[in-house]
Protein backbone atom coordinates (compact mmCIF):
# COMPACT_ATOMS: atom_id res chain seq x y z
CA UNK A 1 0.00 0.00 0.00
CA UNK A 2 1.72 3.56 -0.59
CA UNK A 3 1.81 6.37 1.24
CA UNK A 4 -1.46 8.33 -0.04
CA UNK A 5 -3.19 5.22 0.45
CA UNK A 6 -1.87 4.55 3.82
CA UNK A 7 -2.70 8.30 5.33
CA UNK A 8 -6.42 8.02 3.45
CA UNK A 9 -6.64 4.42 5.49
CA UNK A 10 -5.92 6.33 8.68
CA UNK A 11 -7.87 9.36 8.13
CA UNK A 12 -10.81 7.14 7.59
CA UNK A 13 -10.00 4.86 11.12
CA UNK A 14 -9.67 7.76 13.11
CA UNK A 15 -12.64 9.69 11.44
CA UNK A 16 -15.69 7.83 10.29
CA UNK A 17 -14.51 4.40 11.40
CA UNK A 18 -14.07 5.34 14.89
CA UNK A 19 -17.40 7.28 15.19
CA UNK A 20 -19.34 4.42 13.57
CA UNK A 21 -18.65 1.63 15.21
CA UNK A 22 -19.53 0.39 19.01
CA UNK A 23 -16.71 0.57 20.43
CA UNK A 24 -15.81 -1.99 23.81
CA UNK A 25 -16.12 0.43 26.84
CA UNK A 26 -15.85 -1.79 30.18
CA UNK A 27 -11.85 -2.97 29.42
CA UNK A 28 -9.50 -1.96 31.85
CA UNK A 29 -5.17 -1.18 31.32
CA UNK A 30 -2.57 -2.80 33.44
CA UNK A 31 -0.10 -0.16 34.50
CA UNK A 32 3.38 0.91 32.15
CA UNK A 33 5.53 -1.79 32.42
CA UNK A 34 8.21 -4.22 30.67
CA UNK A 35 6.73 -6.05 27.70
CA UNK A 36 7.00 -9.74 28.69
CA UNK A 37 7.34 -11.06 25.28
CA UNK A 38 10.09 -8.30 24.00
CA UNK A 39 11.76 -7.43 27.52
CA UNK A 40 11.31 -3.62 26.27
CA UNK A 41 10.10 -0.99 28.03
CA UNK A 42 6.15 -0.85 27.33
CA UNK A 43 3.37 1.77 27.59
CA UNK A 44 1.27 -0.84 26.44
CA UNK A 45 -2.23 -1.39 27.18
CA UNK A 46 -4.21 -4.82 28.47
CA UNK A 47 -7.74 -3.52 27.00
CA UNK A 48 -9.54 -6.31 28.77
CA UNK A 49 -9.08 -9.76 31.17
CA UNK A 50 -10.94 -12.53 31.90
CA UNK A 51 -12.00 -11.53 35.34
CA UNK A 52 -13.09 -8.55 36.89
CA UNK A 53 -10.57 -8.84 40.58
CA UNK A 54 -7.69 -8.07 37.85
CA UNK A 55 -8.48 -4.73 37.20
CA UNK A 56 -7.07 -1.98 38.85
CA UNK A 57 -9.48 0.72 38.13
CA UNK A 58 -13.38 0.82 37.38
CA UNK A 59 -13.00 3.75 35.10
CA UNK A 60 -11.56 3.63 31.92
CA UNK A 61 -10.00 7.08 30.36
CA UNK A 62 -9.48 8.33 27.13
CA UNK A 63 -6.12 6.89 26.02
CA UNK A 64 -6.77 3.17 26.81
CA UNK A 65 -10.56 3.67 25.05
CA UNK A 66 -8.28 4.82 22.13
CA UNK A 67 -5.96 2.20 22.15
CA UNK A 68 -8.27 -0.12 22.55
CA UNK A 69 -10.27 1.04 19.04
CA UNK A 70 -6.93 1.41 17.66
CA UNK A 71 -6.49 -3.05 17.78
CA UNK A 72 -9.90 -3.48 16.77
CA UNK A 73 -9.28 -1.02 13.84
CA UNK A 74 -6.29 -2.53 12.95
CA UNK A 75 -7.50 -5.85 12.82
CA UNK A 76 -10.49 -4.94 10.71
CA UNK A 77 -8.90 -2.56 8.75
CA UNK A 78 -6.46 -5.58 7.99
CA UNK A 79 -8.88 -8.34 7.03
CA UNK A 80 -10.79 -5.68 5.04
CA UNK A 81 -7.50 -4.98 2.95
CA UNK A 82 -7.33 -8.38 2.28
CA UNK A 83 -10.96 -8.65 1.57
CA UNK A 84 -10.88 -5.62 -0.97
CA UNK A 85 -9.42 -7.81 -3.51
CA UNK A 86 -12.24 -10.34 -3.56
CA UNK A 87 -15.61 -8.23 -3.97
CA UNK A 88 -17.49 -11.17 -4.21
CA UNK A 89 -17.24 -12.44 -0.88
CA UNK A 90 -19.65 -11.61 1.66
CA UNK A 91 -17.71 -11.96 4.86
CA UNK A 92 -14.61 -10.40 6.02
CA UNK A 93 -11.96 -13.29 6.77
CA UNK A 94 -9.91 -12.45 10.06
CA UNK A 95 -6.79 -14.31 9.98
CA UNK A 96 -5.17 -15.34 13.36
CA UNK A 97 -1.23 -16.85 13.94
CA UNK A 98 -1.08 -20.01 16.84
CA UNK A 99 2.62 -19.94 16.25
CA UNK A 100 3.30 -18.54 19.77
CA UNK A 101 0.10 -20.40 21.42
CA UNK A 102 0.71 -24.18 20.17
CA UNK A 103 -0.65 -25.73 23.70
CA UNK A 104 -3.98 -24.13 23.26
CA UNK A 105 -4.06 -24.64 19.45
CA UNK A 106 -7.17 -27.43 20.07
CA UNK A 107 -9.02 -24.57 22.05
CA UNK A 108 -8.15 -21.86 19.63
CA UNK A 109 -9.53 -24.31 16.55
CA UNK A 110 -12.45 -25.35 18.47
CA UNK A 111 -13.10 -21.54 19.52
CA UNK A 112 -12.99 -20.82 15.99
CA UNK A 113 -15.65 -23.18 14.97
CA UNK A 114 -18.15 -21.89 17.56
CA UNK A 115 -17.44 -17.80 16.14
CA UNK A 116 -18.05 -19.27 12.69
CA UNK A 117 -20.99 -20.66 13.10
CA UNK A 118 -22.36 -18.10 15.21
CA UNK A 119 -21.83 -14.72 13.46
CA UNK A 120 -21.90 -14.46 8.96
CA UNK A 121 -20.71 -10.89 8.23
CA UNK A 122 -17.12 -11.97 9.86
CA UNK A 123 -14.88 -15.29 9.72
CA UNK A 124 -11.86 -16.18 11.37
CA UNK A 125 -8.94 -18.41 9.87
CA UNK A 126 -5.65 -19.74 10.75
CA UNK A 127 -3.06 -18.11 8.35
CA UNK A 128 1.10 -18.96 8.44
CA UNK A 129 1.76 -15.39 7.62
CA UNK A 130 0.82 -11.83 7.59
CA UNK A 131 -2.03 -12.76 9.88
CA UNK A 132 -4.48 -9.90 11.31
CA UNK A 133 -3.29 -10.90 15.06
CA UNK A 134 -2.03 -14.01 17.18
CA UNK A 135 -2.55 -15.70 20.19
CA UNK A 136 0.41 -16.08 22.72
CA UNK A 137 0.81 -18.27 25.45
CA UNK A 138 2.57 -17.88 28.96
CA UNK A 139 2.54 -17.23 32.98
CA UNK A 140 0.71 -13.69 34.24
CA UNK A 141 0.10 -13.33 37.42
CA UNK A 142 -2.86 -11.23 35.89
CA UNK A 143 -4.70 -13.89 33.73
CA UNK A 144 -5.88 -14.04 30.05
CA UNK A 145 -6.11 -10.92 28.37
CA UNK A 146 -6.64 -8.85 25.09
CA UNK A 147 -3.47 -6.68 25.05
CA UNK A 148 -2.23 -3.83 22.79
CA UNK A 149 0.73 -1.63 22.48
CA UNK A 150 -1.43 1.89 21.89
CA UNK A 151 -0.21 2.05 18.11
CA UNK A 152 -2.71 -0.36 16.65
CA UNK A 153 -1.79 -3.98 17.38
CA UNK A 154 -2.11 -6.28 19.46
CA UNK A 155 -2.51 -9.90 20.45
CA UNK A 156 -4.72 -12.40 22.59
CA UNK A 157 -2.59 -13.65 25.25
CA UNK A 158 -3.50 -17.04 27.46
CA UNK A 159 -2.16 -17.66 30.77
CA UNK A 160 -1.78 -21.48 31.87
CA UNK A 161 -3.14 -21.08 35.34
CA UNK A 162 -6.44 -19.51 34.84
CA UNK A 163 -7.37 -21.90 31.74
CA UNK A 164 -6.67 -24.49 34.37
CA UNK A 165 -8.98 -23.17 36.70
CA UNK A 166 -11.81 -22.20 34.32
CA UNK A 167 -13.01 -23.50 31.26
CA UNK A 168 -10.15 -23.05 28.72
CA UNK A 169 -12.90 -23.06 25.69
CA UNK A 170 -14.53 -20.32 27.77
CA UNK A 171 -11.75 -18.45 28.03
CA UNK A 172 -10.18 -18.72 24.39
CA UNK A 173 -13.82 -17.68 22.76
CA UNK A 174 -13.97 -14.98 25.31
CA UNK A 175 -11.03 -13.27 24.65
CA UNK A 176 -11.73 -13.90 20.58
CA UNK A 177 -14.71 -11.98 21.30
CA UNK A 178 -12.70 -9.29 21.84
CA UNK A 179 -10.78 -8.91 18.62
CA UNK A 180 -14.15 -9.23 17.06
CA UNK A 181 -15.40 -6.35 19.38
CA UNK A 182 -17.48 -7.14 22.08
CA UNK A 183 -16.85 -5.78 25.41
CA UNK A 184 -16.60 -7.53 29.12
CA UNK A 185 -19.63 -7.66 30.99
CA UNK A 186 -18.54 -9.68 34.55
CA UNK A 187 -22.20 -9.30 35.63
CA UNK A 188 -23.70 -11.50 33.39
CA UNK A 189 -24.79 -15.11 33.57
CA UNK A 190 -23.36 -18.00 32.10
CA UNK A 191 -25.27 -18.06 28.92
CA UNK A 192 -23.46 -14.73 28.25
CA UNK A 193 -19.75 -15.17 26.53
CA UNK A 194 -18.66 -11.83 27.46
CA UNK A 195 -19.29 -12.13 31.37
CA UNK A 196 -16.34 -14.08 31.12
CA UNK A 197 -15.03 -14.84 34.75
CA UNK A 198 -17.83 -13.38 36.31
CA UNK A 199 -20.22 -16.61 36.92
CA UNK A 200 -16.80 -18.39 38.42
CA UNK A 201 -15.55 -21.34 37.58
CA UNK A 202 -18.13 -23.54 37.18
CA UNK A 203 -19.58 -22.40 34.10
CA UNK A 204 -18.09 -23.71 31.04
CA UNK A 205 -20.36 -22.05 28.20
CA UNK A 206 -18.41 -21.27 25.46
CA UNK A 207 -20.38 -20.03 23.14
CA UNK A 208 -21.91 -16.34 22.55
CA UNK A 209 -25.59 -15.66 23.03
CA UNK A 210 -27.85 -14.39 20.26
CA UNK A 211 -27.14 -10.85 21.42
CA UNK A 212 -23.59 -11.28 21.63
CA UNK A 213 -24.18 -12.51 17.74
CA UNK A 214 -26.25 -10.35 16.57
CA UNK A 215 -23.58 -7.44 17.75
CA UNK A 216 -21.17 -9.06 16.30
CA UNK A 217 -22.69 -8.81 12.74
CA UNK A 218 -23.73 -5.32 13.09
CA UNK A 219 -20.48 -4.39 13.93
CA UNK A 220 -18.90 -6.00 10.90
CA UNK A 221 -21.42 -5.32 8.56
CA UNK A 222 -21.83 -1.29 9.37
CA UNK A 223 -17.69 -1.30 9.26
CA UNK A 224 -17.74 -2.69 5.86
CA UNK A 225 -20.29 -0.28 4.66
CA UNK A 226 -18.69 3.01 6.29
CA UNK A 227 -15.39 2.10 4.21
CA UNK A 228 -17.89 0.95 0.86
CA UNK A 229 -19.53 4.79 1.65
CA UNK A 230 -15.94 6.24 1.58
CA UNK A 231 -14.87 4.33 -1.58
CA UNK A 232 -12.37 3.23 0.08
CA UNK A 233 -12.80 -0.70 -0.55
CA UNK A 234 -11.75 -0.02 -4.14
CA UNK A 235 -8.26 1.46 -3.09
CA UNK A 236 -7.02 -0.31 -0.16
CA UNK A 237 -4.91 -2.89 -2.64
């Protein structure tokens, strides 16, 4: 993509994209820090976890919301690059790396299958390369979480102890449910995906409710059309 193309891309994400779409609002940010995976200095955001005793603040201010928008963006954005080069199709494809996540490849796959059969204006698909995000895999003290670094990207990250203790389906689809832009909602029940820890342990749905769904698709379908509206679908190549 060149340069005009790029800034037009950007004007659009931080313009009609941004003002569009629902974006999450109940994600919370761990403090600054040193980024686990790189060992560099971070301001880096987690935009959400799996359960509410992990956050640190109930509010959530201005910078985090933007980072936040700034990974969903930048994953749609991608998959719609990608997706401007087929017309014909009707969903967006998402593509998703397990490189750095191979002992919760199963649960990624099966989480996969349940977000593809539950939503149709958005698909998700394991790629080897140039993939819209990844999942990573590790010990943090703070759980599973949605994390990105404030410039646009970011990554799902799974922590061994809490899949142990809850329902690692649960968990992976949760945290998916992010990228695809639903918020957390701890007070939920069970049938809801995105109340995530919040029911404890015992529940092991892993599988979004018809609201949850029906977000989903609106979200995806009304991004689509704000970048079909801007003519944009015809240049990002």
């Amino acid at each position: 993509m060149n340069r005009t193309r790029t800034g037009a891309l950007a004007a659009l994400g931080t313009a009609a994209l941004v003002a569009t779409l629902t974006a999450p609002t109940a994600f919370a940010a761990p403090a600054p820090g040193v980024d686990k995976n790189s060992g560099q200095a971070s301001s880096a955001y987690r935009t959400s976890s799996y359960t509410s005793s992990s956050h640190t603040t109930s509010s959530y201010n201005g910078e985090n919301q933007a980072a936040n928008r700034q990974f969903f963006e930048a994953v749609m954005k991608s998959a719609l690059k990608k997706q401007a080069a087929k017309p014909g199709i009707q969903a967006v494809t998402v593509t998703y790396s397990t490189r750095r996540a191979p002992s919760f490849r199963s649960q990624i796959a099966q989480s996969t299958q349940i977000w593809n059969s539950s939503v149709s204006n958005v698909k998700l698909q394991e790629g080897s390369s140039g993939t819209d995000f990844e999942y990573r895999e590790g010990n943090d003290s703070r759980g599973s979480y949605a994390y990105t670094d404030g410039r646009g990207h970011g990554y799902i990250f799974l922590d061994y102890r809490q899949n142990q203790q809850y329902n690692s389906l649960r968990v992976t689809a949760h945290e998916t449910g992010h990228v695809l832009g639903l918020p957390d909602h701890y007070s939920g029940p069970c049938s809801e995906l995105m109340s995530g820890g919040g029911p404890g342990p015992s529940c092991t749905n892993a599988r979004p409710n018809a609201q949850e769904r029906q977000r989903v698709d609106s979200i995806w379908a009304r991004g689509v059309a704000v970048l079909k509206d801007q003519g944009e679908l015809t240049k990002i190549r």
